[in-house]
Protein backbone atom coordinates (compact mmCIF):
# COMPACT_ATOMS: atom_id res chain seq x y z
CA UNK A 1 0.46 -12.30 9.91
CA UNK A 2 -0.90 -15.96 8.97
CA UNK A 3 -4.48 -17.10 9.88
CA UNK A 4 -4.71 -20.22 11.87
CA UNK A 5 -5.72 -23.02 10.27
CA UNK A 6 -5.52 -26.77 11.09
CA UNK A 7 -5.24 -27.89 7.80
CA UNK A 8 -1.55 -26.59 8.17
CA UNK A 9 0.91 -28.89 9.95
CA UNK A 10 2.65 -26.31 12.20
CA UNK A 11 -0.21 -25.25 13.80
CA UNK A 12 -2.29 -28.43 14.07
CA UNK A 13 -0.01 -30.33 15.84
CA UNK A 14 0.64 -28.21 19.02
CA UNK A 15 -2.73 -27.36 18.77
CA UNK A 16 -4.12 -31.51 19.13
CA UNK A 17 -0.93 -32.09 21.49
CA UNK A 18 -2.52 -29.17 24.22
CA UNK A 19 -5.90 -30.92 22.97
CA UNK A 20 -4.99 -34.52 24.05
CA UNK A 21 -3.00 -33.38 27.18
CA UNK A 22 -6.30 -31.68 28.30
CA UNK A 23 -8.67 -34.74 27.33
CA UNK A 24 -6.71 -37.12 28.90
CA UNK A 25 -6.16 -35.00 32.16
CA UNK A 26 -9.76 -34.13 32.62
CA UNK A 27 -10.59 -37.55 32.08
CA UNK A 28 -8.76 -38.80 35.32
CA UNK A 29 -10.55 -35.63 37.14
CA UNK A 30 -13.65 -37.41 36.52
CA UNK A 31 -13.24 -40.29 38.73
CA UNK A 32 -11.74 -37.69 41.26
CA UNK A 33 -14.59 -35.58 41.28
CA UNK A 34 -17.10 -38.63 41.56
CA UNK A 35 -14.81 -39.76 44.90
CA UNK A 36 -15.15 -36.05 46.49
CA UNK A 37 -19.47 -35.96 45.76
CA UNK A 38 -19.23 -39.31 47.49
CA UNK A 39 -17.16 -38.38 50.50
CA UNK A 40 -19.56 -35.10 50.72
CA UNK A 41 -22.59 -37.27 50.61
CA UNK A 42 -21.03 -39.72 53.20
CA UNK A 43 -20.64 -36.67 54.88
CA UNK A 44 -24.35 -35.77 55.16
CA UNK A 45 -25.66 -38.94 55.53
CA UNK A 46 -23.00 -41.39 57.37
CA UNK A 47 -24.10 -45.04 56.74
CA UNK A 48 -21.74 -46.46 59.39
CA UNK A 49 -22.80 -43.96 62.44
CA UNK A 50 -26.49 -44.63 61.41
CA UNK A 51 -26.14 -48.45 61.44
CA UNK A 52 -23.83 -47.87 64.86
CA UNK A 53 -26.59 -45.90 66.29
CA UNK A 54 -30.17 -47.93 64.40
CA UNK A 55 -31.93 -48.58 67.50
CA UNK A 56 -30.55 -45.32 69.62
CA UNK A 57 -33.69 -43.42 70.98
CA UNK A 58 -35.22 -40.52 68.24
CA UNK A 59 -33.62 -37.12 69.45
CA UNK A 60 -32.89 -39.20 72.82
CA UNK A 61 -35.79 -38.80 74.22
CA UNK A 62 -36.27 -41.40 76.95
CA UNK A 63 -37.95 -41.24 80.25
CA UNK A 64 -35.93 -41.96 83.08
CA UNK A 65 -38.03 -41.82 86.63
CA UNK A 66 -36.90 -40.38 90.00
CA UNK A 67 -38.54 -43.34 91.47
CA UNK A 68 -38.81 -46.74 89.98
CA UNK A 69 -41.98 -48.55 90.87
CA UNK A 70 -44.54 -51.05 88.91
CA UNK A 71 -46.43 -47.94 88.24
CA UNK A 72 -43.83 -46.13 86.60
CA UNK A 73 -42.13 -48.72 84.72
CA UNK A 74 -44.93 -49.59 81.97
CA UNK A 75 -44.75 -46.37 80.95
CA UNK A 76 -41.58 -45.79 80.32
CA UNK A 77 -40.76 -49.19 78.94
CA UNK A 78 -43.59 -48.08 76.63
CA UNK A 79 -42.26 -44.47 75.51
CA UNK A 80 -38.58 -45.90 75.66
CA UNK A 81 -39.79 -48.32 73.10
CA UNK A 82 -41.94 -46.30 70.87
CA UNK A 83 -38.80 -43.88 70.93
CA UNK A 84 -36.54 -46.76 69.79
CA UNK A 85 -39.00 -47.88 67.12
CA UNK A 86 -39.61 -43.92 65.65
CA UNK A 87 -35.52 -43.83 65.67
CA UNK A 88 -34.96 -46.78 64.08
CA UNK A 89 -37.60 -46.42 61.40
CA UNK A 90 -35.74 -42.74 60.73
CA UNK A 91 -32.32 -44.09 60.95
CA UNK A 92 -33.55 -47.22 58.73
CA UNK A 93 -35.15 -44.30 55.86
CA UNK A 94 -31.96 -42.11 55.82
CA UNK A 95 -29.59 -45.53 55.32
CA UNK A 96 -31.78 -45.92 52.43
CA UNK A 97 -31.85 -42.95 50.97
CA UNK A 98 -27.74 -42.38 51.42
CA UNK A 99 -27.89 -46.06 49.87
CA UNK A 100 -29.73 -44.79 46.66
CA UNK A 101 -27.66 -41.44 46.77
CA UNK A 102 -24.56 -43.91 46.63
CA UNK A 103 -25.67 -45.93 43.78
CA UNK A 104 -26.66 -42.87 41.53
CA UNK A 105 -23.43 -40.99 41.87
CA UNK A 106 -21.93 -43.80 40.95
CA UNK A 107 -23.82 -44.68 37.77
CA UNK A 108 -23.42 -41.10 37.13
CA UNK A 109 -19.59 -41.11 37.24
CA UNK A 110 -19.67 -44.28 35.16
CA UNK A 111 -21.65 -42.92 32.41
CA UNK A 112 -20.06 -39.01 32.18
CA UNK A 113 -16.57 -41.34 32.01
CA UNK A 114 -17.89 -43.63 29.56
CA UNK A 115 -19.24 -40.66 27.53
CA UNK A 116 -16.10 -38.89 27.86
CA UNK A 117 -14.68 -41.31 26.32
CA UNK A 118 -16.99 -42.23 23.65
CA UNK A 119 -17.09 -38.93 22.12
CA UNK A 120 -14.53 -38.28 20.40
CA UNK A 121 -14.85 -41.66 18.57
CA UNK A 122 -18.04 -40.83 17.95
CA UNK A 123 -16.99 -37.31 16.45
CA UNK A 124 -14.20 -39.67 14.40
CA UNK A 125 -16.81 -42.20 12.99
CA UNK A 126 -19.18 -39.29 11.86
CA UNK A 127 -16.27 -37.44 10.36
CA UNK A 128 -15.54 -40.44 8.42
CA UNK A 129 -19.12 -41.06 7.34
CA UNK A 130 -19.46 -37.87 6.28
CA UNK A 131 -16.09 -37.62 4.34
CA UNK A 132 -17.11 -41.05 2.48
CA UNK A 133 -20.84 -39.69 1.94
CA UNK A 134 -19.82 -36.18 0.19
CA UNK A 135 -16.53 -38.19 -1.51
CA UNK A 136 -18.62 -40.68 -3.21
């Protein structure tokens, strides 16, 4: 029985072709992956529905009198607004934060891919170096 070694022709080639076919199909999972996180995220916090819904009352709670007179309408114009304003301050927070949440993933995907990338030819140049450095 031989040893494995990848100095030998017959076993380094199969060996670097099952390499490159994994590098290069992980390498389109990444942007995949990135995609999914961001429809889970979208998920969690919807921009759209809380743009759709900004000024909607906070956990709907409005008042809505049996009897409307000029007694009863200050009041509730006054808790229908506050209720507004606490919603849309909420709604306003959360857009942000899914905003942020957005722009992170994304400058996360960017960088693992361009790292991805990068390595190996950073593994090549350092090879290199160190081949010139101990040949010279």
């Amino acid at each position: 029985m031989r040893a494995l070694s990848l100095l030998r022709p017959d076993s380094a080639i199969p060996l670097m072709r099952e390499f490159l076919g994994w590098y290069l199909v992980e390498m389109i999972r990444i942007p995949r992956r990135g995609y999914s996180y961001s429809k889970a995220f979208t998920a969690i916090l919807p921009i759209l529905f809380l743009l759709r819904t900004i000024f909607a009352p906070w956990k709907n709670i409005i008042e809505r009198p049996k009897q409307l007179n000029i007694y009863t309408i200050g009041p509730m114009l006054a808790l229908n607004g506050i209720s507004r304003c606490i919603g849309a301050v909420i709604r306003l927070g959360a857009i942000i934060v899914a905003i942020v949440v957005q722009i992170a993933l994304l400058a996360f995907t960017v960088g693992y891919l361009l790292l991805w990338i990068a390595y190996p030819l950073a593994l090549l140049f350092a090879i290199a170096h160190i081949t010139v450095v101990l040949l010279a």
